[in-house]
C-alpha atoms as a PDB file:
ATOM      1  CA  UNK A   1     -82.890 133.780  83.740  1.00  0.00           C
ATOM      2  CA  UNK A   2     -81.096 130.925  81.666  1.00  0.00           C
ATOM      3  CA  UNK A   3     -82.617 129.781  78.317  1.00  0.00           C
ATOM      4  CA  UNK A   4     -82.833 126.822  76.641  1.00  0.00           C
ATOM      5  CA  UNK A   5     -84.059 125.880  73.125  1.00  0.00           C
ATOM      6  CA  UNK A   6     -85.564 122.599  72.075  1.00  0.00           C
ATOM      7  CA  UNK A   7     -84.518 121.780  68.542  1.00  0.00           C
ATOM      8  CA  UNK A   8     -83.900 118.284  67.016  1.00  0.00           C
ATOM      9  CA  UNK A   9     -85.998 116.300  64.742  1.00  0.00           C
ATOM     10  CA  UNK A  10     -88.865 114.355  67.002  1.00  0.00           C
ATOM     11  CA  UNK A  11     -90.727 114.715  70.054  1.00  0.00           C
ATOM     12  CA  UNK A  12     -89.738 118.324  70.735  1.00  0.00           C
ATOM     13  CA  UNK A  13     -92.937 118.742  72.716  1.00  0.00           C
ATOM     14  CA  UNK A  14     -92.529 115.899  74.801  1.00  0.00           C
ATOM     15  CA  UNK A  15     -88.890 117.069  75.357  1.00  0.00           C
ATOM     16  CA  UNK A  16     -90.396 120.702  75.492  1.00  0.00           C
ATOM     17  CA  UNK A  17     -92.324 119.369  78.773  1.00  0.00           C
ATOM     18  CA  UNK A  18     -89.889 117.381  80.198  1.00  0.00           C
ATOM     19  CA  UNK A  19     -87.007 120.408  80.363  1.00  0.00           C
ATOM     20  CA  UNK A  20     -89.453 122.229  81.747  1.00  0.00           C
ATOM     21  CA  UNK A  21     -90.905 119.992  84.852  1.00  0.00           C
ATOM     22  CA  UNK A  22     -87.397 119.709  85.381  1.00  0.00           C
ATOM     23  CA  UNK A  23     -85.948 123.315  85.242  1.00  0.00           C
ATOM     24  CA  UNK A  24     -87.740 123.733  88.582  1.00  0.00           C
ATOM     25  CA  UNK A  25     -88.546 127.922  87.418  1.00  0.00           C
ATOM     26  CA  UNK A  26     -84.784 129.101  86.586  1.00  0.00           C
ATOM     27  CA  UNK A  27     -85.084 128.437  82.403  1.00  0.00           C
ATOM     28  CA  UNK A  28     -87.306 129.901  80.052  1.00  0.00           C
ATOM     29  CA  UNK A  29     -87.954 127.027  77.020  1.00  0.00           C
ATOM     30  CA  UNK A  30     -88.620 127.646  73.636  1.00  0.00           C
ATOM     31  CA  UNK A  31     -89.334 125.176  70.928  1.00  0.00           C
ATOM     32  CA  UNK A  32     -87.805 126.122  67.170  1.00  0.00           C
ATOM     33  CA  UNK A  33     -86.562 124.407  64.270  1.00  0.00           C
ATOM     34  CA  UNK A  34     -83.281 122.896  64.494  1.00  0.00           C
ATOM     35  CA  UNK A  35     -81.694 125.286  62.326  1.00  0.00           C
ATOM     36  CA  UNK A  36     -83.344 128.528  64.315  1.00  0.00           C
ATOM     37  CA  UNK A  37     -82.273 126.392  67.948  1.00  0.00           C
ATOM     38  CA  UNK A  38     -78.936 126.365  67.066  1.00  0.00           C
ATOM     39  CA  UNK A  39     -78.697 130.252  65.464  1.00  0.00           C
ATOM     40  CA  UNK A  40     -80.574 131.309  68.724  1.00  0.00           C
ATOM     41  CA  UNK A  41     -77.287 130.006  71.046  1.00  0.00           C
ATOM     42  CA  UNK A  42     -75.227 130.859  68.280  1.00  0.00           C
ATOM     43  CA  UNK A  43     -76.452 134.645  68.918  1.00  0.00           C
ATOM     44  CA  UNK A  44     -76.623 134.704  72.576  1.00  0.00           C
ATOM     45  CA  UNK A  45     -80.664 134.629  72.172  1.00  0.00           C
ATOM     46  CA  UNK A  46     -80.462 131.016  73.936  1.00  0.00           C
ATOM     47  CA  UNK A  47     -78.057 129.581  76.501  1.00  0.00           C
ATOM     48  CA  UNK A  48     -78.465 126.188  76.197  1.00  0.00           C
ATOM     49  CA  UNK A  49     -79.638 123.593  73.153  1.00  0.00           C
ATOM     50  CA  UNK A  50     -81.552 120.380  73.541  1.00  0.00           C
ATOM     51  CA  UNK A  51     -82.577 117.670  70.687  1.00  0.00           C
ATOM     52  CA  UNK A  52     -83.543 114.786  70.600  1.00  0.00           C
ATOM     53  CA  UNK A  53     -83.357 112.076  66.920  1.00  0.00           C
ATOM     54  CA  UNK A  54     -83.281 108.667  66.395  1.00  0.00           C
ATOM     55  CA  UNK A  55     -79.542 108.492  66.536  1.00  0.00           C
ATOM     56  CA  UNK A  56     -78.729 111.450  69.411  1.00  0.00           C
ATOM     57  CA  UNK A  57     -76.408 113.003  66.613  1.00  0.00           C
ATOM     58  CA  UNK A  58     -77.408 113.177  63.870  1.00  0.00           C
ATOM     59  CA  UNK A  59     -80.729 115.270  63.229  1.00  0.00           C
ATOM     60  CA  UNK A  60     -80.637 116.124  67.100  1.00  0.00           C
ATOM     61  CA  UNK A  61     -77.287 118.002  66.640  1.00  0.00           C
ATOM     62  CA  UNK A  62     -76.244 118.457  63.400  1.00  0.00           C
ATOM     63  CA  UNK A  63     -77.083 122.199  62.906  1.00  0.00           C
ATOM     64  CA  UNK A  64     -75.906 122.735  66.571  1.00  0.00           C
ATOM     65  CA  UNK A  65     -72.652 121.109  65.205  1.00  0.00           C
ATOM     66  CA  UNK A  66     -72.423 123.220  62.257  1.00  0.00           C
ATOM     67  CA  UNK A  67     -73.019 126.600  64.017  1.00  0.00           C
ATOM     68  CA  UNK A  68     -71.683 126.009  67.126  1.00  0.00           C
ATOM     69  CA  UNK A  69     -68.564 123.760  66.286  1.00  0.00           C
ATOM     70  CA  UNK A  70     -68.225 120.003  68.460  1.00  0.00           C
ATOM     71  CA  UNK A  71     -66.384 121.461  70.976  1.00  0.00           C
ATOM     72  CA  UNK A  72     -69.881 123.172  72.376  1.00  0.00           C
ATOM     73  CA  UNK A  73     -71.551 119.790  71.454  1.00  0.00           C
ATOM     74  CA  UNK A  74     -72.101 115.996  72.835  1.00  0.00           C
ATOM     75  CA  UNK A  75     -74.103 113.329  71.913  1.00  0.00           C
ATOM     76  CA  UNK A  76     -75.237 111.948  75.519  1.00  0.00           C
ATOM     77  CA  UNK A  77     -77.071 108.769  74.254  1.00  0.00           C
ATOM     78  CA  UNK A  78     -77.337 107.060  71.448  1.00  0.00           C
ATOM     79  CA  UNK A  79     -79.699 103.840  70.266  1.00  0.00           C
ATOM     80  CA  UNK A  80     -77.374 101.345  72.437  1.00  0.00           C
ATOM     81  CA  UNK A  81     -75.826 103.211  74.842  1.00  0.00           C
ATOM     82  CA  UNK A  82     -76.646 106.062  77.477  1.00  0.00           C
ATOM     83  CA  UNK A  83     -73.681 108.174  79.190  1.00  0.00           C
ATOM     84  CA  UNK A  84     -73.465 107.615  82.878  1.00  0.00           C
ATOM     85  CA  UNK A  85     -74.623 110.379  85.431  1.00  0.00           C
ATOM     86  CA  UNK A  86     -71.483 111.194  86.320  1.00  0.00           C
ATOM     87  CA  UNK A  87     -70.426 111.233  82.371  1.00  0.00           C
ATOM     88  CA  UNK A  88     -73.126 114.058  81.478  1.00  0.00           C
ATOM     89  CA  UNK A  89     -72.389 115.944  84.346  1.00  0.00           C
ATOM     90  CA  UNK A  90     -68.967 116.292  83.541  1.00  0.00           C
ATOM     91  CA  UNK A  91     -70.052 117.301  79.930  1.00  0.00           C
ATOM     92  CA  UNK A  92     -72.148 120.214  81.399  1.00  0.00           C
ATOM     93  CA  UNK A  93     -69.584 121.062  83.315  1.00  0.00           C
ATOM     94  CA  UNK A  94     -67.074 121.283  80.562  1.00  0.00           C
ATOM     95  CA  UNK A  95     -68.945 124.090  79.037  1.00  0.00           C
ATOM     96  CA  UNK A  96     -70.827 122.271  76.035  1.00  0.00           C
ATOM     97  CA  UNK A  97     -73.787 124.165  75.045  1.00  0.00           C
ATOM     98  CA  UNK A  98     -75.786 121.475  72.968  1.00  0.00           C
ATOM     99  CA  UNK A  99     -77.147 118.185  73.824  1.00  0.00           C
ATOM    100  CA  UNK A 100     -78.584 115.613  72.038  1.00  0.00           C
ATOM    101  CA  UNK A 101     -80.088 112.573  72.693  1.00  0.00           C
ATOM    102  CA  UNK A 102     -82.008 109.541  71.329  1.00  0.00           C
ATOM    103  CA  UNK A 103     -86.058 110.464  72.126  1.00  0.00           C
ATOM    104  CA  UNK A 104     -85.932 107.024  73.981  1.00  0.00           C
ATOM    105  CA  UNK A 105     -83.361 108.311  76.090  1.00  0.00           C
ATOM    106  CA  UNK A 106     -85.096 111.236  77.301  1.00  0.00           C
ATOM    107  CA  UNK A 107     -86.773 110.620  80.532  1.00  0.00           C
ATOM    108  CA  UNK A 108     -83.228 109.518  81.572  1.00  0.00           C
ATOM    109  CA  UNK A 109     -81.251 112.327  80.302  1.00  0.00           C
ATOM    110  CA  UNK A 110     -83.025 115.650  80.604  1.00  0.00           C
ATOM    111  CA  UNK A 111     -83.240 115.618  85.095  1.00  0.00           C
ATOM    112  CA  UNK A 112     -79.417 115.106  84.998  1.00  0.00           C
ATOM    113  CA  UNK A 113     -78.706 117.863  82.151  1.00  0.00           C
ATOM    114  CA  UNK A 114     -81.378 120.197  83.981  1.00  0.00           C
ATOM    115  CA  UNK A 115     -80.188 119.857  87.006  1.00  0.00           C
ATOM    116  CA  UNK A 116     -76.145 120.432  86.155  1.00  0.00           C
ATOM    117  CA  UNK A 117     -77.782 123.185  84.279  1.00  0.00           C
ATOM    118  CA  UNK A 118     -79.013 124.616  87.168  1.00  0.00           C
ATOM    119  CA  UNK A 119     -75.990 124.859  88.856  1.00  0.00           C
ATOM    120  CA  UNK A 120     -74.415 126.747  86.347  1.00  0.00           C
END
């Protein structure tokens, strides 16, 4: 069974809840600490990362950025702008491992991450 870690700064159990109405029984979610998100996929604990900040980069991805290098990383929304469906699809399919996001973003984001995630 895929994993995925919520990290990021805010609303970790609202995003908690959201990944997993949407993972549809095929992830296992933990919450942790940014730092301890991003070490968990780091080490192979955790598949995938999600956080969410104020900014969708900064304190939702910075540690993620750090450990896991911006290759594995994208910021899919940010105060005033969201990427499209078809843009955060593609991202997921390009192999990145951490997402972040702006918490007011996150009723959009999170179905279309989950369910590119799913067909991983």
């Amino acid at each position: 069974m895929k994993k995925v870690v919520v990290g990021g700064q805010i609303d970790k159990e609202e995003v908690r809840q959201l990944v997993e109405a949407h993972a549809n029984g095929g992830f296992e979610v933990e919450v942790k600490s940014d730092l301890d998100a991003a070490m968990a996929v780091k080490a192979g604990q955790s598949d995938f990362y999600l956080g969410a900040c104020n900014t969708g980069g900064g304190g939702a991805l910075a540690m993620a950025l750090a450990l896991l290098g911006r290759e594995n990383c994208v910021t899919v929304s940010m105060p005033s702008s969201v990427m499209t469906e078809e843009e955060i699809r593609a991202e997921v399919q390009a192999g990145k491992k951490a997402f972040g996001f702006t918490a007011q973003h996150k009723e959009i984001v999170i179905p279309i991450i989950m369910d590119e995630l799913a067909k991983l």
